[in-house]
C-alpha atoms as a PDB file:
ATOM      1  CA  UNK A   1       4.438  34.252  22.849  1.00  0.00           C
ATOM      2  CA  UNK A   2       4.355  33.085  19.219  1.00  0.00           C
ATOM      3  CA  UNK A   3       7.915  32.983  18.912  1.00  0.00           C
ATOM      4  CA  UNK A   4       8.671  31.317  21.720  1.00  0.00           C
ATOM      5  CA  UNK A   5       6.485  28.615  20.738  1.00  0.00           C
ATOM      6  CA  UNK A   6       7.404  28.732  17.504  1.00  0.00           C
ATOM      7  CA  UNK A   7      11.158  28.340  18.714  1.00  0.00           C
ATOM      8  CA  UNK A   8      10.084  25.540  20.855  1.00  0.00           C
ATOM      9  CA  UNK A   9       8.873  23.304  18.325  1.00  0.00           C
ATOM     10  CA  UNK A  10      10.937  23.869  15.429  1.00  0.00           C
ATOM     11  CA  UNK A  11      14.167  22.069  16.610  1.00  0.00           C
ATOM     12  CA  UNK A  12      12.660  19.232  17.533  1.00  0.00           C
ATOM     13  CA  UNK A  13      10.524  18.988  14.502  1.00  0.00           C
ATOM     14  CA  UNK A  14      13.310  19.585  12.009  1.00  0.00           C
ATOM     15  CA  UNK A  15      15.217  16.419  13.771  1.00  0.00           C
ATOM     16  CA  UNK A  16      12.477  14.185  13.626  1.00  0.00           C
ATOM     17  CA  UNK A  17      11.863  15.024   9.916  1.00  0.00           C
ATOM     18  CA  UNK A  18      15.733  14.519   9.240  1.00  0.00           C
ATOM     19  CA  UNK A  19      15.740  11.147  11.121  1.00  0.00           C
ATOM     20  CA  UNK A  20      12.596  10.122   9.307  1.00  0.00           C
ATOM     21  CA  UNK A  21      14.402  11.211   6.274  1.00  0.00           C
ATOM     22  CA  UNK A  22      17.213   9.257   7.103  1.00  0.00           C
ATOM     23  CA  UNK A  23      15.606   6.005   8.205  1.00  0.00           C
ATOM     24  CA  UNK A  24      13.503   5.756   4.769  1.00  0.00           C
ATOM     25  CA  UNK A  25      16.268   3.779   3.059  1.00  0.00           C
ATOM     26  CA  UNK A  26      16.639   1.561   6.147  1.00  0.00           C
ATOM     27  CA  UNK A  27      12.999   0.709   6.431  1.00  0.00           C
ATOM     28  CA  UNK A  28      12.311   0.118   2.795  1.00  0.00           C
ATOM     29  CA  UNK A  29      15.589  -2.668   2.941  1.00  0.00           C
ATOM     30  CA  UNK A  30      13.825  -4.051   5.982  1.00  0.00           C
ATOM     31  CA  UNK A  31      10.433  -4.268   4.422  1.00  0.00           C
ATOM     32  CA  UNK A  32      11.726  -5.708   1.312  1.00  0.00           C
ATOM     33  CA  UNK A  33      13.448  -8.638   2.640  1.00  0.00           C
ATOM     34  CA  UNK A  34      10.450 -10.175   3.377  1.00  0.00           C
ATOM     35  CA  UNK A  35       9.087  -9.445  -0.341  1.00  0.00           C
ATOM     36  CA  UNK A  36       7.584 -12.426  -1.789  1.00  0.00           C
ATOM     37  CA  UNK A  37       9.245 -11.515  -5.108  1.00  0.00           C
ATOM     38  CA  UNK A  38      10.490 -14.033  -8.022  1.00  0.00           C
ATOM     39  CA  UNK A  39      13.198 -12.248  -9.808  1.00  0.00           C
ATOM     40  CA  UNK A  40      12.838  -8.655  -9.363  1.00  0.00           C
ATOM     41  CA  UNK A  41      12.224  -7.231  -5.862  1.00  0.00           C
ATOM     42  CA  UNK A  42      10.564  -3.479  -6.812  1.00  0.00           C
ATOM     43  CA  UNK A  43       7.265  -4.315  -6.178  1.00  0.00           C
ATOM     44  CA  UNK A  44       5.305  -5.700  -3.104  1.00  0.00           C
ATOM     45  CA  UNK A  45       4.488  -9.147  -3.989  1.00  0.00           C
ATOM     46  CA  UNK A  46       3.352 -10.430  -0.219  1.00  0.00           C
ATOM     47  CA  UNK A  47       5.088 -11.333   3.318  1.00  0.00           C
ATOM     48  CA  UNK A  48       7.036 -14.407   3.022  1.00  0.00           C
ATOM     49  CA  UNK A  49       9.998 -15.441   6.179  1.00  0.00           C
ATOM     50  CA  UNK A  50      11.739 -17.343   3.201  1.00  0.00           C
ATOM     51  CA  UNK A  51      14.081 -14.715   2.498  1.00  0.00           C
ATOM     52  CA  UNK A  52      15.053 -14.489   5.963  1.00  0.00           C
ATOM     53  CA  UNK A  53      14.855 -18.447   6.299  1.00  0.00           C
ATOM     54  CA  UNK A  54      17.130 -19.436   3.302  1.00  0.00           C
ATOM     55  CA  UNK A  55      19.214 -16.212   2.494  1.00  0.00           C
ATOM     56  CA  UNK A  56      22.372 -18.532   1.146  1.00  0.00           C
ATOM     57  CA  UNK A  57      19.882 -19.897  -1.828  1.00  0.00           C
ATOM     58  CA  UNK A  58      20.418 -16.937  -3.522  1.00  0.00           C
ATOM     59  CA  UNK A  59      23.911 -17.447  -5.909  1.00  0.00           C
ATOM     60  CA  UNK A  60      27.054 -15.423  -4.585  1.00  0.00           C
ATOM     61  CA  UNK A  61      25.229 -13.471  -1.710  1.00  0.00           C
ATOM     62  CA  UNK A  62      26.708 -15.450   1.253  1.00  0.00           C
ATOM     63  CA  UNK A  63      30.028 -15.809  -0.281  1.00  0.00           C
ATOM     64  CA  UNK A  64      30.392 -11.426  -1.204  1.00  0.00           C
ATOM     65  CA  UNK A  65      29.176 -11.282   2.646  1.00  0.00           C
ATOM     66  CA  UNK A  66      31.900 -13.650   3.850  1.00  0.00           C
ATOM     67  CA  UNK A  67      34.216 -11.760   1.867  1.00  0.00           C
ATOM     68  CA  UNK A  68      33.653  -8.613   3.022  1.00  0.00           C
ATOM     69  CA  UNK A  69      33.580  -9.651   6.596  1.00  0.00           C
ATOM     70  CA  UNK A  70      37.132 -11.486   6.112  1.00  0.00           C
ATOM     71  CA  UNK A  71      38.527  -8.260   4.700  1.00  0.00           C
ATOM     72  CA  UNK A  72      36.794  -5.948   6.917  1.00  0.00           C
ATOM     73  CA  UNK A  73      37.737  -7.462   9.933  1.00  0.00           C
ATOM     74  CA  UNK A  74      41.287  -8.276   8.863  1.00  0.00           C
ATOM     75  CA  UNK A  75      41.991  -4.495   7.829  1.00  0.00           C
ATOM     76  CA  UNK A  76      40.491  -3.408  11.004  1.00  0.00           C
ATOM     77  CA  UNK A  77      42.878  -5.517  12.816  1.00  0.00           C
ATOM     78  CA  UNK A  78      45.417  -3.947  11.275  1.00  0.00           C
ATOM     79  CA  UNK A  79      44.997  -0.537  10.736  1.00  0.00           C
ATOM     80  CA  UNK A  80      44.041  -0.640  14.277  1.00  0.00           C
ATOM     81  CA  UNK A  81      47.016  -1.841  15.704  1.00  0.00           C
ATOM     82  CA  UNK A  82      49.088   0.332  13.578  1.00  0.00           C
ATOM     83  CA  UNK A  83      46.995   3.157  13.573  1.00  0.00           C
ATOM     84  CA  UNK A  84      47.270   3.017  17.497  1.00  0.00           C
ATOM     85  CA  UNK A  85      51.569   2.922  17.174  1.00  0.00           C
ATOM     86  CA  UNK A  86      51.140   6.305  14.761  1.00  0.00           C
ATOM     87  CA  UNK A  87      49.118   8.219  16.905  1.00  0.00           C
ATOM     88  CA  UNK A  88      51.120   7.893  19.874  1.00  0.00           C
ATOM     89  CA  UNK A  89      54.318   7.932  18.301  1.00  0.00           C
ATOM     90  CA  UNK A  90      52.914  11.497  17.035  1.00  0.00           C
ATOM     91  CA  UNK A  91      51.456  12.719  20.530  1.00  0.00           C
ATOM     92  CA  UNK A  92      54.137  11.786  23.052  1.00  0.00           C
ATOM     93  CA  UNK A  93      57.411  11.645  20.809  1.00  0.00           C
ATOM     94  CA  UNK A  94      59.239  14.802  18.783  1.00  0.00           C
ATOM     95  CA  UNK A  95      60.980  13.377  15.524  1.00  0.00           C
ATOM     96  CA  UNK A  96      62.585  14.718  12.278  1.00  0.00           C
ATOM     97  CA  UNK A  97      59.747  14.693   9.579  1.00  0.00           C
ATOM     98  CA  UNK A  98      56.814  14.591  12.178  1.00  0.00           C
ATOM     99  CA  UNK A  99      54.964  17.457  10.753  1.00  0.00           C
ATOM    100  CA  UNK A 100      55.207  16.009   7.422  1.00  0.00           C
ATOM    101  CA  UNK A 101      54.161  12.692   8.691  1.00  0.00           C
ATOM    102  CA  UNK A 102      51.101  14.460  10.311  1.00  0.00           C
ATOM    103  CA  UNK A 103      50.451  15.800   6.781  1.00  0.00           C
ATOM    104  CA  UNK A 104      50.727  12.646   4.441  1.00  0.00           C
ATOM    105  CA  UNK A 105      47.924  10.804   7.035  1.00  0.00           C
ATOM    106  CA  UNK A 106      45.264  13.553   6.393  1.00  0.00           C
ATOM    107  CA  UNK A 107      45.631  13.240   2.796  1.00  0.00           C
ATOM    108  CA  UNK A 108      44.186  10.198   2.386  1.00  0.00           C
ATOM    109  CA  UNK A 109      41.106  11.578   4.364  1.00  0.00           C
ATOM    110  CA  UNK A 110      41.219  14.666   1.462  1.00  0.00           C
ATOM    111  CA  UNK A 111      41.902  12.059  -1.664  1.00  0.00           C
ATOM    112  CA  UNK A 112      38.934  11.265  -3.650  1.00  0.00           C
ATOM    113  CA  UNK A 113      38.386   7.005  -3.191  1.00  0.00           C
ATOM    114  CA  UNK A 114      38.617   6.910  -6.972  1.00  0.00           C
ATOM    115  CA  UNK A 115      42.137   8.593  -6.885  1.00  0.00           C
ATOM    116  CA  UNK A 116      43.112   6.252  -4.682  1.00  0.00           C
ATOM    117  CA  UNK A 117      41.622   3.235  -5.787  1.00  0.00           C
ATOM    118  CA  UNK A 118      42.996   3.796  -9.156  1.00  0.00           C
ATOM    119  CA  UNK A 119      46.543   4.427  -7.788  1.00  0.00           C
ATOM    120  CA  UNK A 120      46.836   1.942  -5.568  1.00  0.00           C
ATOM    121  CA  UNK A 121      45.253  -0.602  -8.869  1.00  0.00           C
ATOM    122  CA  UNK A 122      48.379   0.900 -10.564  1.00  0.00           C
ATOM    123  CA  UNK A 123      50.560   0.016  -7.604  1.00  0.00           C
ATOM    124  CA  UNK A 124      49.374  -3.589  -7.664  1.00  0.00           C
ATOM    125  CA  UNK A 125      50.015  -3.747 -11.243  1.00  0.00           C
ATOM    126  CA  UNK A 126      53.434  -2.199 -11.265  1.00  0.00           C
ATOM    127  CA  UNK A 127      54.515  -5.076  -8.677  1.00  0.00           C
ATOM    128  CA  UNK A 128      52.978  -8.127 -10.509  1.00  0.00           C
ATOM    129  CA  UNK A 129      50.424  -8.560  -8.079  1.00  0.00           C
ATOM    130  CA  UNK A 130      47.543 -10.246  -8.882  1.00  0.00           C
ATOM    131  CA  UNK A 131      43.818  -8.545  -7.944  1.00  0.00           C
ATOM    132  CA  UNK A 132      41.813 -10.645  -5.194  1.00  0.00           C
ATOM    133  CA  UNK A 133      41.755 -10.979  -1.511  1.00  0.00           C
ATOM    134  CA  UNK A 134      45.097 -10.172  -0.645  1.00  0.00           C
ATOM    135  CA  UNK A 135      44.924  -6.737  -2.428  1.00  0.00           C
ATOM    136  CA  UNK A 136      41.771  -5.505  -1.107  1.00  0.00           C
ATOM    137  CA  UNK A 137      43.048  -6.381   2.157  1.00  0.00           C
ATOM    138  CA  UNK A 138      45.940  -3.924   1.348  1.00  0.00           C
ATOM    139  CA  UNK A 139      44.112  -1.281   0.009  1.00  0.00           C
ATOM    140  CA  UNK A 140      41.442  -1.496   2.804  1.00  0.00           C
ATOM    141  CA  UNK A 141      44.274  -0.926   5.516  1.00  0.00           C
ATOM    142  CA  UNK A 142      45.972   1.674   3.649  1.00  0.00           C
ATOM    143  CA  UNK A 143      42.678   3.667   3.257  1.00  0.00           C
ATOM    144  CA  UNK A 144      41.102   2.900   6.791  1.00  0.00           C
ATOM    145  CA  UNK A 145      44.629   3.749   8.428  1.00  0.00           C
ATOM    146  CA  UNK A 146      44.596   7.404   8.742  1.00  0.00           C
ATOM    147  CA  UNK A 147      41.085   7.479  10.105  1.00  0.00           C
ATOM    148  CA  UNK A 148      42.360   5.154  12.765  1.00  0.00           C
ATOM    149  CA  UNK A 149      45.444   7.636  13.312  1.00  0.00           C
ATOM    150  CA  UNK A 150      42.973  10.686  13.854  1.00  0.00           C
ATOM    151  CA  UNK A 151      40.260   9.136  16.493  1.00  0.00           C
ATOM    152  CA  UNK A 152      43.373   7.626  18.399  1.00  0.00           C
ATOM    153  CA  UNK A 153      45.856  10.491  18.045  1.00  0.00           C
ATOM    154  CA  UNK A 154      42.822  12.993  19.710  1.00  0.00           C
ATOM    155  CA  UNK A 155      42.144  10.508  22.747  1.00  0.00           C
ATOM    156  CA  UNK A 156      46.116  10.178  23.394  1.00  0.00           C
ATOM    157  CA  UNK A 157      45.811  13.844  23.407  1.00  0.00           C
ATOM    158  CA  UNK A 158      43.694  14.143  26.031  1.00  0.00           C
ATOM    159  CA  UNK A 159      45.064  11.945  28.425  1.00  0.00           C
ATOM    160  CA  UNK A 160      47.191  13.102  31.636  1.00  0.00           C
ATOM    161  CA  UNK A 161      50.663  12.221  31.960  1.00  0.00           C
ATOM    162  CA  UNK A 162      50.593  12.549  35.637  1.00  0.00           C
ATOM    163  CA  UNK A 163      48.631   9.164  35.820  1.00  0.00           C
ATOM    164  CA  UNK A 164      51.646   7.518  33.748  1.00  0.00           C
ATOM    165  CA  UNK A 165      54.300   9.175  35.712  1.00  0.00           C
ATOM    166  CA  UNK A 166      52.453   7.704  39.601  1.00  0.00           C
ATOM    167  CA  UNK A 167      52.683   4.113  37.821  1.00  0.00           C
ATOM    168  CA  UNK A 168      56.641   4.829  37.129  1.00  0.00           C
ATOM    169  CA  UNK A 169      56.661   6.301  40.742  1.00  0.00           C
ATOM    170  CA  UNK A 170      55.023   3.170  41.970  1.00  0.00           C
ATOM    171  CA  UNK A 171      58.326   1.375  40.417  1.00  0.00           C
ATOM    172  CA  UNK A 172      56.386  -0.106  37.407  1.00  0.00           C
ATOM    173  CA  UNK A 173      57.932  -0.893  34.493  1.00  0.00           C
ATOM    174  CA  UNK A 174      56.663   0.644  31.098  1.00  0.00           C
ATOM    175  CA  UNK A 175      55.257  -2.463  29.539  1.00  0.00           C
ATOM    176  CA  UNK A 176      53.169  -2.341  32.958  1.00  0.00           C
ATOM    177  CA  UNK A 177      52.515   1.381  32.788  1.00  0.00           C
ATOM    178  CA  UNK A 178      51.471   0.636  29.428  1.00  0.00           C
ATOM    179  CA  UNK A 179      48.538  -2.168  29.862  1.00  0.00           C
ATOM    180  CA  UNK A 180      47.422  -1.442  33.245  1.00  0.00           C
ATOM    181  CA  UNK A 181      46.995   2.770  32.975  1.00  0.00           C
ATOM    182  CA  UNK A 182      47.667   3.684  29.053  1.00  0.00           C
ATOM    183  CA  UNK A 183      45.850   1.333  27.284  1.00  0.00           C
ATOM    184  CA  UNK A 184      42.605   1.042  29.607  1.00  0.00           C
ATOM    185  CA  UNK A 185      42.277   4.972  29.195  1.00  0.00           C
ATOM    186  CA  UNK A 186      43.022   5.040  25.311  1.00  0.00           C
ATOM    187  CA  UNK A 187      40.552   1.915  25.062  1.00  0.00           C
ATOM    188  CA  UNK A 188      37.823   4.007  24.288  1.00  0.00           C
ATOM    189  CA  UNK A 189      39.210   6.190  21.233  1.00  0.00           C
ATOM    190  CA  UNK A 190      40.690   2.506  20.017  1.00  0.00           C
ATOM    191  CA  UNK A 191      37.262   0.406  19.930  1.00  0.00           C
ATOM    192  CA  UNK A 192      35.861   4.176  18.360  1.00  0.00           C
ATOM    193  CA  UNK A 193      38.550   3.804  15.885  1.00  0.00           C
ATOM    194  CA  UNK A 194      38.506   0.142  14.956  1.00  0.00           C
ATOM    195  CA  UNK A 195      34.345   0.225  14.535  1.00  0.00           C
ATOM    196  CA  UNK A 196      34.849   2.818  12.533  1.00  0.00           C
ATOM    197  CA  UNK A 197      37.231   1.248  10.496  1.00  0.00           C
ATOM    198  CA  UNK A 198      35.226  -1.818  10.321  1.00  0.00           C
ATOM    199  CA  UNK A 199      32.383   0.041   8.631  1.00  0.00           C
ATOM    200  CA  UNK A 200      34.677   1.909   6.153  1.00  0.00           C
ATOM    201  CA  UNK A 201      35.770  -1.183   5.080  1.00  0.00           C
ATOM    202  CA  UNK A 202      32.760  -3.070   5.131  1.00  0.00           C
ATOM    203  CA  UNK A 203      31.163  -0.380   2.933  1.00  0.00           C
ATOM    204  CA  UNK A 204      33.746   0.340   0.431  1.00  0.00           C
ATOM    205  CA  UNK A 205      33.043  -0.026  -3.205  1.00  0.00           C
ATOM    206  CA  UNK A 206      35.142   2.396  -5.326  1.00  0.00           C
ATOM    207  CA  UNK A 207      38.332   1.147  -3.637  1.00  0.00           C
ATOM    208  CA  UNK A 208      37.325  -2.442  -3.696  1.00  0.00           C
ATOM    209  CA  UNK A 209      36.447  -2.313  -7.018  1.00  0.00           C
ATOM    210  CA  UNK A 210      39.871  -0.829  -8.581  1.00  0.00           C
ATOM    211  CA  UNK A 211      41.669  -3.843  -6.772  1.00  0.00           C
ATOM    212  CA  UNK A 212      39.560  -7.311  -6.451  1.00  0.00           C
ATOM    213  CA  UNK A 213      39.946  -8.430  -9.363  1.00  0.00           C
ATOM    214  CA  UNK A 214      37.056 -11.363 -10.050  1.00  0.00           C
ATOM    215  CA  UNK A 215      36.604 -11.537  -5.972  1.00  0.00           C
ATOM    216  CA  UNK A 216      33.073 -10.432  -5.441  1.00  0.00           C
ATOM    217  CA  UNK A 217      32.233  -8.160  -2.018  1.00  0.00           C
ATOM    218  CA  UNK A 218      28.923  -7.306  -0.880  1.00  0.00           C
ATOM    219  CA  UNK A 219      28.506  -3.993  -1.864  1.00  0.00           C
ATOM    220  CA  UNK A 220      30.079  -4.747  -5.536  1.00  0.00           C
ATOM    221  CA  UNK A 221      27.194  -7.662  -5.185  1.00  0.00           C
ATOM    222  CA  UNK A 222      24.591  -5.384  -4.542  1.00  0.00           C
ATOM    223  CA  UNK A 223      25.797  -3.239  -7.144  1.00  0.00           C
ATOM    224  CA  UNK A 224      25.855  -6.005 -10.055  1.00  0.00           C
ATOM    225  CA  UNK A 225      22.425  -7.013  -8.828  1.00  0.00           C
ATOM    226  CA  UNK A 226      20.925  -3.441  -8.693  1.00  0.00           C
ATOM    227  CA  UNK A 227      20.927  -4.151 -13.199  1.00  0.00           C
ATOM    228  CA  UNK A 228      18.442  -6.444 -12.731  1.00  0.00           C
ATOM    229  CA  UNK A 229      16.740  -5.781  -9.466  1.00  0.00           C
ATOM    230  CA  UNK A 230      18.287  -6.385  -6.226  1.00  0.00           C
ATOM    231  CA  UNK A 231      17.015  -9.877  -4.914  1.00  0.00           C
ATOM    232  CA  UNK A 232      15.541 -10.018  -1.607  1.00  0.00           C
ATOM    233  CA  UNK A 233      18.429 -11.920   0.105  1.00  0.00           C
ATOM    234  CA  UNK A 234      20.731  -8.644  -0.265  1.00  0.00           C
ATOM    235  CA  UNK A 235      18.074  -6.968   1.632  1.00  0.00           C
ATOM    236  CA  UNK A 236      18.469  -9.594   4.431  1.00  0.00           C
ATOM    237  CA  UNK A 237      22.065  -9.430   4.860  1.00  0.00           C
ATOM    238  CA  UNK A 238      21.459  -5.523   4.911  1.00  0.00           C
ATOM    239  CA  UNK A 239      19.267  -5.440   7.395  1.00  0.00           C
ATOM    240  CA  UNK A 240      21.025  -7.951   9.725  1.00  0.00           C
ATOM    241  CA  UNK A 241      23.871  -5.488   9.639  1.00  0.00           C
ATOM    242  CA  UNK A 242      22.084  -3.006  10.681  1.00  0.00           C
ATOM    243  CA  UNK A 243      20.537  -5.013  13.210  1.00  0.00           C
ATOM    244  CA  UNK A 244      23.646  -6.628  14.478  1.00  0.00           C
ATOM    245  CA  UNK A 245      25.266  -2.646  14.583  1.00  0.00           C
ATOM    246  CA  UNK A 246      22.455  -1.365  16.534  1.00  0.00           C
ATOM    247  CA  UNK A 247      22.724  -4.119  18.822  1.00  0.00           C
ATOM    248  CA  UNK A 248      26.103  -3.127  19.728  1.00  0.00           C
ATOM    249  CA  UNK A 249      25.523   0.515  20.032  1.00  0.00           C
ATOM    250  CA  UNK A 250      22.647  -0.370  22.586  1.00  0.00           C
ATOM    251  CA  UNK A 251      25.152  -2.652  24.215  1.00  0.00           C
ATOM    252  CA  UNK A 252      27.714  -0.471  25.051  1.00  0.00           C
ATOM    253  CA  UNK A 253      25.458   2.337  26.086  1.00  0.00           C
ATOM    254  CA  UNK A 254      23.993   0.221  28.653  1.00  0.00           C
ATOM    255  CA  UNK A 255      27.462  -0.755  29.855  1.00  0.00           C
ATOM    256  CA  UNK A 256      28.509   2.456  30.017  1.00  0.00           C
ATOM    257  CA  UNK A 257      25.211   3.545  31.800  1.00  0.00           C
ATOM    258  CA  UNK A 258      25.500   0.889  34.692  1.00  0.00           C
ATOM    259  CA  UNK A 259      29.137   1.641  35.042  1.00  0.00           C
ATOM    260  CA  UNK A 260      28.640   5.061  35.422  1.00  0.00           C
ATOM    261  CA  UNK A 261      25.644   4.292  38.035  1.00  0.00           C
ATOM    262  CA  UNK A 262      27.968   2.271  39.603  1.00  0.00           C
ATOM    263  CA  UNK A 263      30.507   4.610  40.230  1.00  0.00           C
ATOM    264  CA  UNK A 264      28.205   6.961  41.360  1.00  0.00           C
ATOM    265  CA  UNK A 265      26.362   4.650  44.339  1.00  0.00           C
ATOM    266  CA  UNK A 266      29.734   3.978  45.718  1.00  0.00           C
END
């Protein structure tokens, strides 16, 4: 009897304690953006909506956010699209040097970020490029690409060629078999892919900070400002992140709940 009760209330203990665990960083950058605080935000000071209210007052923190939103977004485009070419080049199609292909996209998944950052820093320098946007837009795909090339590459995997093969039967032509069968059913894995991409990118530091140069990102912004006390308005754009992510989540597991109730009352 002991056991069993024992057994029944450990689990779910140990992953409340590990999400509480988890959710301390997130609540103290919450709480803190409201700090009243003058030039070091450590300790309480009071509630103030000012932080929230005029978060561009604070020098450079808009313009590191803007930045890494332009190169987020623009490597996710990317690596997404080509990511999405790779893995079904290397599902459906047998060519010469596919197993080494296979191998050279998981080893940027085994590299260490400061190996690569400070290889592709040498790359950059090697071709006269000069460090800023451009670069970290570079280095961003090249990093965020194989992770793209693994979510995709397992959700081509698992679809059925039978469904491809009734479109050709059905005498459609494969740019039609293509949008109106593969790419609904690979849509999944590809959003999976590019969101996670987007948050790899978002997040970087190490590689960012091998290849931009003077071009400030928000984590390299939070890092400079973590000498002197990160200022409340880094804790804003932090938690409206986190807000704007969660949103999504909740989003598309509603969707996916009312389509799937749908489906079911027909």
């Amino acid at each position: 009897m002991t056991r069993f009760s024992l057994g029944k209330y450990l689990l779910p203990t140990y992953v409340f304690l590990t999400f509480l665990f988890l959710m301390i960083p997130i609540g103290y950058t919450f709480a803190f953006s409201f700090n009243d605080s003058i030039k070091s935000n450590i300790i309480w000071r009071g509630f103030t909506l000012d932080n929230w209210l005029n978060v561009c007052d604070q020098a450079g923190v808009c313009g590191a956010f803007g930045n890494s939103l332009l190169v987020a977004v623009i490597a996710t485009a990317v690596s997404t699209v080509l990511g999405t070419m790779i893995a079904i080049a290397l599902v459906r199609y047998r060519f010469k040097f596919r197993s080494a292909t296979n191998l050279l996209l998981f080893l940027p998944l085994a590299t260490p970020e400061v190996v690569m950052g400070a290889g592709l820093a040498a790359q950059f320098l090697d071709f006269g490029w000069t460090k800023g946007l451009t670069t970290v837009i570079i280095a961003h795909v090249m990093f965020t690409l194989s992770f793209v090339v693994v979510t995709v590459k397992a959700r081509v995997a698992t679809l059925d060629p039978a469904l491809e093969e009734a479109g050709r039967d059905l005498y459609a032509s494969p740019i039609q078999v293509f949008w109106k069968i593969t790419f609904p059913l690979l849509l999944p894995g590809i959003l999976s892919a590019a969101m996670l991409a987007f948050a790899l990118s978002f997040d970087d530091f190490i590689i960012t900070q091998f290849n931009s140069g003077s071009v400030d990102t928000f984590p390299k912004f939070v890092y400079t400002a973590a000498a002197r006390g990160i200022p409340p308005e880094a804790n804003v754009v932090g938690s409206f992140v986190f807000i704007v992510a969660i949103a999504i989540v909740i989003a598309v597991q509603v969707r996916s709940a009312m389509k799937k109730r749908k489906l079911l009352s027909k």
